[in-house]
PDB file of N, CA and C in Angstrom:
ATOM      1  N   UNK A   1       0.851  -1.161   0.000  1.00  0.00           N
ATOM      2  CA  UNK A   1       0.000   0.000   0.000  1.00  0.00           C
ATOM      3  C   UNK A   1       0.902   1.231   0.000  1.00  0.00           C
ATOM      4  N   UNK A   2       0.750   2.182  -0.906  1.00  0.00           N
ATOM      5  CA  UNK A   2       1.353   3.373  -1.025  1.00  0.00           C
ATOM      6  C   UNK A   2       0.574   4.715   0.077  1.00  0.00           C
ATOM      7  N   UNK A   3       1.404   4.716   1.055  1.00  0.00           N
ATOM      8  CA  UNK A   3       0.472   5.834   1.778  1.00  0.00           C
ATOM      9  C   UNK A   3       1.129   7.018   1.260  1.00  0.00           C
ATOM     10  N   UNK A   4       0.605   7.955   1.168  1.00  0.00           N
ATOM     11  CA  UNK A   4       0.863   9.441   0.854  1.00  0.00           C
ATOM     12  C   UNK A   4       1.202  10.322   2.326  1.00  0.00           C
ATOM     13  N   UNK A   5       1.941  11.275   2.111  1.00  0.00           N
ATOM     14  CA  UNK A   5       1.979  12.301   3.665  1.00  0.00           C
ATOM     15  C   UNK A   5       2.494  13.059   3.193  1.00  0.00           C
ATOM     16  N   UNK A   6       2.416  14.719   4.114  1.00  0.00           N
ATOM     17  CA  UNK A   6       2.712  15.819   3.559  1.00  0.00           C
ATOM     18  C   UNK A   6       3.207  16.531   4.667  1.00  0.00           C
ATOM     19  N   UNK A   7       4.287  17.289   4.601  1.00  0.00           N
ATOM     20  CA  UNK A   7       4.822  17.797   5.783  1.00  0.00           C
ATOM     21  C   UNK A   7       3.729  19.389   6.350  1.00  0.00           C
ATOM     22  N   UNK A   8       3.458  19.537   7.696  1.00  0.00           N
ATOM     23  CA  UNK A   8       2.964  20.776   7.866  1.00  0.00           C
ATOM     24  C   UNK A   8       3.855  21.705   7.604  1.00  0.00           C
ATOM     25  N   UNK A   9       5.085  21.989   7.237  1.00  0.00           N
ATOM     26  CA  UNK A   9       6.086  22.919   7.175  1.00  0.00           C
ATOM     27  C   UNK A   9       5.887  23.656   5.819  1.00  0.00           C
ATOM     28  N   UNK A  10       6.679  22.533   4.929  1.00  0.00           N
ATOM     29  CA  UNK A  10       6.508  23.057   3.756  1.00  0.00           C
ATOM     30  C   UNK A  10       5.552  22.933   2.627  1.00  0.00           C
ATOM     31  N   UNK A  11       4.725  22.311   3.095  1.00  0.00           N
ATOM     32  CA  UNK A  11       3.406  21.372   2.492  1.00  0.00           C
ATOM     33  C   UNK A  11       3.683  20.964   1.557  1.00  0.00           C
ATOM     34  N   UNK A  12       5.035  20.119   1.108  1.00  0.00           N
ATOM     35  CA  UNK A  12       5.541  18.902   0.007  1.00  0.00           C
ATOM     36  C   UNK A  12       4.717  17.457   0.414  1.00  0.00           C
ATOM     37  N   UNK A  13       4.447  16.369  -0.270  1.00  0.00           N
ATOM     38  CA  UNK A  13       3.967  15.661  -0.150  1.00  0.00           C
ATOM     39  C   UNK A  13       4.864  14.394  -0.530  1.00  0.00           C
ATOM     40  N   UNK A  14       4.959  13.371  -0.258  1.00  0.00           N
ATOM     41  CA  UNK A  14       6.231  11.954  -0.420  1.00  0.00           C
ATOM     42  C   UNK A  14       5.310  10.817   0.240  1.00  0.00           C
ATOM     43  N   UNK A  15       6.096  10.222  -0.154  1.00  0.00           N
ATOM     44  CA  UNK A  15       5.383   8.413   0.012  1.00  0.00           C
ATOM     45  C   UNK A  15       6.186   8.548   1.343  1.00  0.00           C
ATOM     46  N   UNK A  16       5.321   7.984   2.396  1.00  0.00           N
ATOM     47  CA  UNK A  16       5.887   7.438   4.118  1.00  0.00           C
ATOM     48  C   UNK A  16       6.677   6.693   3.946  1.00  0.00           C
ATOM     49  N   UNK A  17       7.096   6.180   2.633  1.00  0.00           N
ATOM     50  CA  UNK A  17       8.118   4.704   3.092  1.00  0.00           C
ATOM     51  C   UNK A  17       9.222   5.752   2.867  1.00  0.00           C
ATOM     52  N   UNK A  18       9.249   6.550   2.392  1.00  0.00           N
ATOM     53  CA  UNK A  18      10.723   7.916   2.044  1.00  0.00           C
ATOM     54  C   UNK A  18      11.165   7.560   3.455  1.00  0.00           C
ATOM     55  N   UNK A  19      10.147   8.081   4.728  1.00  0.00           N
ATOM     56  CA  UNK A  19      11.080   8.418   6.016  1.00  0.00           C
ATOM     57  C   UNK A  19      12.088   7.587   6.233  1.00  0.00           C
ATOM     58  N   UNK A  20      11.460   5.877   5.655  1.00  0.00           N
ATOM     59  CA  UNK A  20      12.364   4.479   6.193  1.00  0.00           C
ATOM     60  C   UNK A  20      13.457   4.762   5.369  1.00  0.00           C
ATOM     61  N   UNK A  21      13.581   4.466   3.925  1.00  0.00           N
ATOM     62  CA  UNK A  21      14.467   4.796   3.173  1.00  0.00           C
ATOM     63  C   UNK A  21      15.545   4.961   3.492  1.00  0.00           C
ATOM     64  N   UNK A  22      16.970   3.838   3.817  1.00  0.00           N
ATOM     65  CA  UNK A  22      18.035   4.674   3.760  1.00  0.00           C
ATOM     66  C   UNK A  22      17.724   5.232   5.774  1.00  0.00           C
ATOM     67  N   UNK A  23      17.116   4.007   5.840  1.00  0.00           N
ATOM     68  CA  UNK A  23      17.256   5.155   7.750  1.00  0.00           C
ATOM     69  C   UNK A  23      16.343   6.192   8.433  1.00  0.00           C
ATOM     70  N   UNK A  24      15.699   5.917   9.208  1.00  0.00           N
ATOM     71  CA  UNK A  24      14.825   7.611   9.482  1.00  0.00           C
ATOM     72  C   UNK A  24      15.339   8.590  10.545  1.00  0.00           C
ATOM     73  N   UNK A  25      15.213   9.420  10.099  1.00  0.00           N
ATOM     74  CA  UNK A  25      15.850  10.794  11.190  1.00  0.00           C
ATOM     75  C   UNK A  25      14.513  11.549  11.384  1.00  0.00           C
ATOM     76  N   UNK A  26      13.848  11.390  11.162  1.00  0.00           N
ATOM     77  CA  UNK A  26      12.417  12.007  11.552  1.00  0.00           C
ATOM     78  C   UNK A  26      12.280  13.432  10.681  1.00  0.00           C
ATOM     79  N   UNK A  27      13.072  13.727   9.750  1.00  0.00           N
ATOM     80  CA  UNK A  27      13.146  14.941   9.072  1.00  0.00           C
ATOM     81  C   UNK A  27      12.356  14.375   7.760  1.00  0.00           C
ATOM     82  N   UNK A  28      11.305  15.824   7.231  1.00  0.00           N
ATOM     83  CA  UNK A  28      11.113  15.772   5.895  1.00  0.00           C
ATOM     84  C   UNK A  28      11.457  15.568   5.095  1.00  0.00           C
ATOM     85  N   UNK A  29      11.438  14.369   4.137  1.00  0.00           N
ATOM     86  CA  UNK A  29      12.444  14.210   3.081  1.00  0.00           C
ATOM     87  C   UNK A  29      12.590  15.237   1.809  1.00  0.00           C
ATOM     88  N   UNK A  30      11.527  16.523   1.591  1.00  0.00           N
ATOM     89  CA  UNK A  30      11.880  17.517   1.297  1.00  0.00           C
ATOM     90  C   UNK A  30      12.674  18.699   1.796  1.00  0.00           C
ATOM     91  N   UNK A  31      12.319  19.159   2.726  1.00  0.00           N
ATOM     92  CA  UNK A  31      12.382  20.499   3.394  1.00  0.00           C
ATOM     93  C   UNK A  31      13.471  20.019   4.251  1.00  0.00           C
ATOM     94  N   UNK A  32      13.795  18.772   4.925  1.00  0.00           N
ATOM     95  CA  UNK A  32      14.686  19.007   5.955  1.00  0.00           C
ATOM     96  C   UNK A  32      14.299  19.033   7.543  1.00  0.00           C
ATOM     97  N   UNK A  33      12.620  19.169   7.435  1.00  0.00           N
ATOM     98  CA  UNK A  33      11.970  19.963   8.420  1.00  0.00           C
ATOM     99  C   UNK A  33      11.993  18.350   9.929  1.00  0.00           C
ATOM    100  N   UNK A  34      12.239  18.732  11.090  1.00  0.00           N
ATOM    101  CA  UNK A  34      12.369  17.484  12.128  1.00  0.00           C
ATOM    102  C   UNK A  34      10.750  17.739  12.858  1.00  0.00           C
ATOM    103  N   UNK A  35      10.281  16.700  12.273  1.00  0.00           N
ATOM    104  CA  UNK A  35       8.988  16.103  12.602  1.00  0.00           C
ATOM    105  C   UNK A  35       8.894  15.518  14.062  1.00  0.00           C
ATOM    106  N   UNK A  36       9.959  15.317  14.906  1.00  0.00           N
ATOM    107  CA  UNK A  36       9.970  14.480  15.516  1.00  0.00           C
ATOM    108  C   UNK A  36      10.463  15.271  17.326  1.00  0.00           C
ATOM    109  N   UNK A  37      10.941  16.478  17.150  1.00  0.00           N
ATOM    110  CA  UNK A  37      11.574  17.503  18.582  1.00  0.00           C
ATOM    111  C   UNK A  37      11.766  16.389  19.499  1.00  0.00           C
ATOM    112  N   UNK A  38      12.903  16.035  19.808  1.00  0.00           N
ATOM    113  CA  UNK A  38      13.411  14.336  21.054  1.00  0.00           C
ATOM    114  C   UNK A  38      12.560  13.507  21.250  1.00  0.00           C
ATOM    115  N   UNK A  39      11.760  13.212  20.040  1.00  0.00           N
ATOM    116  CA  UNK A  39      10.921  11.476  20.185  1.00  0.00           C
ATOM    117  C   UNK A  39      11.302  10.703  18.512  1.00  0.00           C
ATOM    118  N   UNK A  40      12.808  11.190  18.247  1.00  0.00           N
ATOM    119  CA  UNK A  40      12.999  10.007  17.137  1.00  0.00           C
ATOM    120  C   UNK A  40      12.723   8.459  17.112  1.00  0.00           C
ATOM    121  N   UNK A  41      13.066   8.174  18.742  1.00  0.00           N
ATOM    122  CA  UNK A  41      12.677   6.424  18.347  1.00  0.00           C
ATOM    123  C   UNK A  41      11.427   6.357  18.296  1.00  0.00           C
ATOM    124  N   UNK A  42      10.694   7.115  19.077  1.00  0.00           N
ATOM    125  CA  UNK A  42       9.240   7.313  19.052  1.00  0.00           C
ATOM    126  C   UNK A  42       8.319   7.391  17.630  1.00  0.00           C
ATOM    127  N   UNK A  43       8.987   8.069  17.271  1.00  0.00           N
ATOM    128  CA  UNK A  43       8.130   8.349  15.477  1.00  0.00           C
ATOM    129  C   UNK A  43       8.954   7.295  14.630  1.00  0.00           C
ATOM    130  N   UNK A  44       9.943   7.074  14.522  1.00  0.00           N
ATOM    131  CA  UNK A  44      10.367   5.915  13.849  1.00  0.00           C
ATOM    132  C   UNK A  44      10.016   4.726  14.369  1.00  0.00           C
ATOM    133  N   UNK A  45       9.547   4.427  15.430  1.00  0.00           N
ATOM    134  CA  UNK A  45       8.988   3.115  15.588  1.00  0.00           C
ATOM    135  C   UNK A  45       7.405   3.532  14.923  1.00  0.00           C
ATOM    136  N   UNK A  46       6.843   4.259  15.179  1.00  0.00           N
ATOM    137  CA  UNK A  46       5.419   4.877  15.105  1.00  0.00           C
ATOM    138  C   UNK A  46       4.910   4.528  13.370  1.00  0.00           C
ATOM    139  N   UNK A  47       6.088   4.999  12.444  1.00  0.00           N
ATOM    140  CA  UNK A  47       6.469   5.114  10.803  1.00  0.00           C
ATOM    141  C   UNK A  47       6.098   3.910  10.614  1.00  0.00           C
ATOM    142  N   UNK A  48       7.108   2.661  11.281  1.00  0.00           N
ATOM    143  CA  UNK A  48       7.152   1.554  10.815  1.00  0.00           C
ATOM    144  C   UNK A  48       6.263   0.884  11.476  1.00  0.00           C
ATOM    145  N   UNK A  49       5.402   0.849  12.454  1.00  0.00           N
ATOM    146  CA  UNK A  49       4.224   0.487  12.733  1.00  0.00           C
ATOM    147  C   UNK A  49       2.898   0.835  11.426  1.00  0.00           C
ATOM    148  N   UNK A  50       3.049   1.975  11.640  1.00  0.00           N
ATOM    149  CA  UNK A  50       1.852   2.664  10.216  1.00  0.00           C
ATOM    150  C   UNK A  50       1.900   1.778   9.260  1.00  0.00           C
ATOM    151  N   UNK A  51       3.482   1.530   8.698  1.00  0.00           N
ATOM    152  CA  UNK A  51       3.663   0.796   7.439  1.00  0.00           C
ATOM    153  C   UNK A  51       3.488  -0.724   7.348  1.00  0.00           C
ATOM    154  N   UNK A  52       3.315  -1.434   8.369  1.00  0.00           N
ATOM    155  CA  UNK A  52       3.449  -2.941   8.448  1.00  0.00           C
ATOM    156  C   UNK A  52       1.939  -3.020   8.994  1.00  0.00           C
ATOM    157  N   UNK A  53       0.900  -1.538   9.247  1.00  0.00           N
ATOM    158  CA  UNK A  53      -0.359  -2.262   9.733  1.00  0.00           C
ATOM    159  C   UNK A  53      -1.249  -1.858   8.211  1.00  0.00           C
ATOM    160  N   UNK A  54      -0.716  -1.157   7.522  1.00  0.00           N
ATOM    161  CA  UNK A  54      -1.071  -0.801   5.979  1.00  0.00           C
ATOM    162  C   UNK A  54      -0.821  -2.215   5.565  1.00  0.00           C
ATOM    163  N   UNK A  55       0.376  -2.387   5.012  1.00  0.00           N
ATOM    164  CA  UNK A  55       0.305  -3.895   4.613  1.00  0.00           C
ATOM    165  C   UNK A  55      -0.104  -4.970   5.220  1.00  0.00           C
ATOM    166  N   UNK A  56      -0.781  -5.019   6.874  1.00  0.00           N
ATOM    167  CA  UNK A  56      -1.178  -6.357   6.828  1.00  0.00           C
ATOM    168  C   UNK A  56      -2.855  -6.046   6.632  1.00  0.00           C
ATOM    169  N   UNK A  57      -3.421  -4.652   6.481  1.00  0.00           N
ATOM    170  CA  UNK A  57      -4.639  -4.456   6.157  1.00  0.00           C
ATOM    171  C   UNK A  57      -4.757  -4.905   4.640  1.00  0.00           C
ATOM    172  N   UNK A  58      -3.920  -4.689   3.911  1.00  0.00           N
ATOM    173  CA  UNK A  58      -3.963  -4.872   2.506  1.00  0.00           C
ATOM    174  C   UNK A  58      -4.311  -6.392   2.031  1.00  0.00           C
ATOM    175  N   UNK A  59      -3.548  -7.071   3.101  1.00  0.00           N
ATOM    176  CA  UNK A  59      -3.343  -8.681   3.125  1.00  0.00           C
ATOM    177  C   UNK A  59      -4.386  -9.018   3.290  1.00  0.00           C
ATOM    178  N   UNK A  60      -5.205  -8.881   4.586  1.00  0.00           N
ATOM    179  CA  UNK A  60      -6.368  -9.306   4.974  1.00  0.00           C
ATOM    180  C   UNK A  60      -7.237  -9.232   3.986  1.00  0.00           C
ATOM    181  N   UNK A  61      -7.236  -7.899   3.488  1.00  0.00           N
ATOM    182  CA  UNK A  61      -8.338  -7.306   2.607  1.00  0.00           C
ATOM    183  C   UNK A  61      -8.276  -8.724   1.294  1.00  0.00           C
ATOM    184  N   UNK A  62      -7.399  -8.842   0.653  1.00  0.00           N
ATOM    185  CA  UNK A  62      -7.110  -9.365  -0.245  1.00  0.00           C
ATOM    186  C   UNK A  62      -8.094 -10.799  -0.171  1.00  0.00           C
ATOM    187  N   UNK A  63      -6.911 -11.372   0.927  1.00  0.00           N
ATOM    188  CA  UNK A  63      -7.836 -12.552   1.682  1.00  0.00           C
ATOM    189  C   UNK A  63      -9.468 -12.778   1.952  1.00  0.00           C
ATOM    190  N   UNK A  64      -9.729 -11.544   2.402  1.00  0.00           N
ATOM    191  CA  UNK A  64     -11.316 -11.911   2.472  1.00  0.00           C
ATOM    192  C   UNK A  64     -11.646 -12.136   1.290  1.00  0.00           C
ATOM    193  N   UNK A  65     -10.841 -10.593   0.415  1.00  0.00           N
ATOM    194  CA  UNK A  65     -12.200 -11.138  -0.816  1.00  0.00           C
ATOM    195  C   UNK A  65     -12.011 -12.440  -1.621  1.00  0.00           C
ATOM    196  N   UNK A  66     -10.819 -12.878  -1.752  1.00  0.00           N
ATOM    197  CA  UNK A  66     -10.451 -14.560  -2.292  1.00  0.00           C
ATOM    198  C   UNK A  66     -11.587 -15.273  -1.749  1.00  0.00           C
ATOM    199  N   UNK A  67     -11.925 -15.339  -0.147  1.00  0.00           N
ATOM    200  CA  UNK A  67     -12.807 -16.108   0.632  1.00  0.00           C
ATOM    201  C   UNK A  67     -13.728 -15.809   0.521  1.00  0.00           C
ATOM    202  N   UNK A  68     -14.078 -15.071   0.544  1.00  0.00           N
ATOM    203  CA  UNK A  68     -15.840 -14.469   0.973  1.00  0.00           C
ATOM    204  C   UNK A  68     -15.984 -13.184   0.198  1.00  0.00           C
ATOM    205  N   UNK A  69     -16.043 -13.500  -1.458  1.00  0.00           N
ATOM    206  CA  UNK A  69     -16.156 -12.277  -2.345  1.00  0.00           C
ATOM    207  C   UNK A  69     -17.420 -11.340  -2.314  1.00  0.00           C
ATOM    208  N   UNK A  70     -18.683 -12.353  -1.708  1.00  0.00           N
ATOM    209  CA  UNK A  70     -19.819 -11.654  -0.879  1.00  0.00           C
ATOM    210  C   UNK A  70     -19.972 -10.709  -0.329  1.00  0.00           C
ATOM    211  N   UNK A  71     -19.155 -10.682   0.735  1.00  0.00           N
ATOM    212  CA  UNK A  71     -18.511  -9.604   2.452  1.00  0.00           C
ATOM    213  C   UNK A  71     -18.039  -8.328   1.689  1.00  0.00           C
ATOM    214  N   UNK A  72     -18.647  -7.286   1.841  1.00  0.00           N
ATOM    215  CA  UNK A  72     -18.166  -6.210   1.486  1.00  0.00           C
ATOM    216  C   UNK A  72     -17.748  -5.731   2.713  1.00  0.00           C
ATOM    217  N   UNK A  73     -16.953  -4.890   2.759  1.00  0.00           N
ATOM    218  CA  UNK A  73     -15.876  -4.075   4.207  1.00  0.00           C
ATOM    219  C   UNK A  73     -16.811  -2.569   3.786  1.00  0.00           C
ATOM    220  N   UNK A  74     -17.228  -2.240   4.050  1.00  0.00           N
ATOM    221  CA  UNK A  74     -17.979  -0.765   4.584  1.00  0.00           C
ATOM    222  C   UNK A  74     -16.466   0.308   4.105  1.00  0.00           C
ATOM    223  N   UNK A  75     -15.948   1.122   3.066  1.00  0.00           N
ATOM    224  CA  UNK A  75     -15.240   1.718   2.577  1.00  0.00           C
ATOM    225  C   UNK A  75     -14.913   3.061   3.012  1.00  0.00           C
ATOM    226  N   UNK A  76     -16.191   3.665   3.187  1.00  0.00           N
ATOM    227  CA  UNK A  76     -16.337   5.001   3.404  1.00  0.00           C
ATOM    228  C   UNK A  76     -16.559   5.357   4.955  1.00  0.00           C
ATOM    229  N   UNK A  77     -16.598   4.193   5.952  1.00  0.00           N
ATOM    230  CA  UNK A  77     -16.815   4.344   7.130  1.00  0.00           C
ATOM    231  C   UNK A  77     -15.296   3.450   7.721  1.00  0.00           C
ATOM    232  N   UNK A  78     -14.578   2.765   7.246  1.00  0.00           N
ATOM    233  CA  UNK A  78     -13.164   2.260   7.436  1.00  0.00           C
ATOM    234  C   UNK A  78     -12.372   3.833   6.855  1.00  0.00           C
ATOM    235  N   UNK A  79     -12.633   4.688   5.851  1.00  0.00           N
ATOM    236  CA  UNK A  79     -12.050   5.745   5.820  1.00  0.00           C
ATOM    237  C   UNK A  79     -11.956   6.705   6.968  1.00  0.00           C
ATOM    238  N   UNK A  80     -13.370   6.835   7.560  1.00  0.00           N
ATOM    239  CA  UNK A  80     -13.942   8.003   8.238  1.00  0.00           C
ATOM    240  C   UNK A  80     -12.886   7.226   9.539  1.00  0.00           C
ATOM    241  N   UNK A  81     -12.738   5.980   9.801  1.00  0.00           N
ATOM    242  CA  UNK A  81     -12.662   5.685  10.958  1.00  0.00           C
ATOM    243  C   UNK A  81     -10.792   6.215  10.989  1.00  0.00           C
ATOM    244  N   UNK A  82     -10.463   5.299   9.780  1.00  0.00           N
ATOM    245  CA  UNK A  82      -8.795   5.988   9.690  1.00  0.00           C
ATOM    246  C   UNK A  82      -8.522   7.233   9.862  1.00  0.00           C
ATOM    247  N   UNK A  83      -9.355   8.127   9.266  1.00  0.00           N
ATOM    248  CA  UNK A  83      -9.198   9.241   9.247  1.00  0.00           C
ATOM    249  C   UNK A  83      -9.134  10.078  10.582  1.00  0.00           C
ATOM    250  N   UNK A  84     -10.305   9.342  11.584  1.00  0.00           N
ATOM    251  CA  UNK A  84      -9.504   9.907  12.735  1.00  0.00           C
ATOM    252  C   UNK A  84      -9.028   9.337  13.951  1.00  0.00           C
ATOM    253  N   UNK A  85      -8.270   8.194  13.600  1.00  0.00           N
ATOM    254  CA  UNK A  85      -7.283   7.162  14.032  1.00  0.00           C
ATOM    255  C   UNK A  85      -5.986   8.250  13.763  1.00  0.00           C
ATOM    256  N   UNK A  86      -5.986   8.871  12.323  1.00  0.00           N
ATOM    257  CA  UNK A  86      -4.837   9.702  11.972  1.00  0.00           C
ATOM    258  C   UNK A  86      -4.848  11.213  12.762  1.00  0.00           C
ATOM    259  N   UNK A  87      -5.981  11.622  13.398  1.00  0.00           N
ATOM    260  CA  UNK A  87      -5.765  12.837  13.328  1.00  0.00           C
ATOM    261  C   UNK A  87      -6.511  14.129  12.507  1.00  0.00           C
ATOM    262  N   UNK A  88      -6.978  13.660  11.460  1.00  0.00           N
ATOM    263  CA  UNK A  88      -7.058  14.173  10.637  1.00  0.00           C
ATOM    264  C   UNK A  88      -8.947  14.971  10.503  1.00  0.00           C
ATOM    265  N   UNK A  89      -9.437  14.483  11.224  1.00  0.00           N
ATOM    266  CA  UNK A  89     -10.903  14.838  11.394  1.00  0.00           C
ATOM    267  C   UNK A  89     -11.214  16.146  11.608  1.00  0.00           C
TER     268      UNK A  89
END
């Protein structure tokens, strides 16, 4: 799964796997900008949590529908719910 993110600084936008890339320092991979003020292990564990629960949502997803192509997952209310799981509401 390709997640998208955008820094509040400079409002550039990059794929989350950028932060892992090569190491994370908690800085924008545009701007430079430190996302993170003394909780680097904190947000780099946080990054790579995000990214391994994206892909095992992806997995599952996949899986159901192989199994049970019936079962629809509710789309717009798994959004609403991410959405403010993220913050973002």
């Amino acid at each position: 799964m390709d997640i998208g993110a955008w820094c509040g600084h400079c409002g550039e936008s990059f794929r989350l796997a950028e932060m892992v890339d090569g190491g994370f320092d908690g800085r924008c991979p545009r701007c430079g900008f430190e996302f993170a003020f003394g909780y680097l292990p904190v947000a780099s564990a946080a990054v790579h949590d995000v990214l391994t629960a994206a892909a095992a949502l992806e997995s599952a997803a996949q899986r159901l529908h192989d199994v049970a192509p019936r079962l629809h997952i509710d789309a717009r209310k798994l959004n609403t719910d991410l959405t403010a799981a993220l913050g973002e509401s």
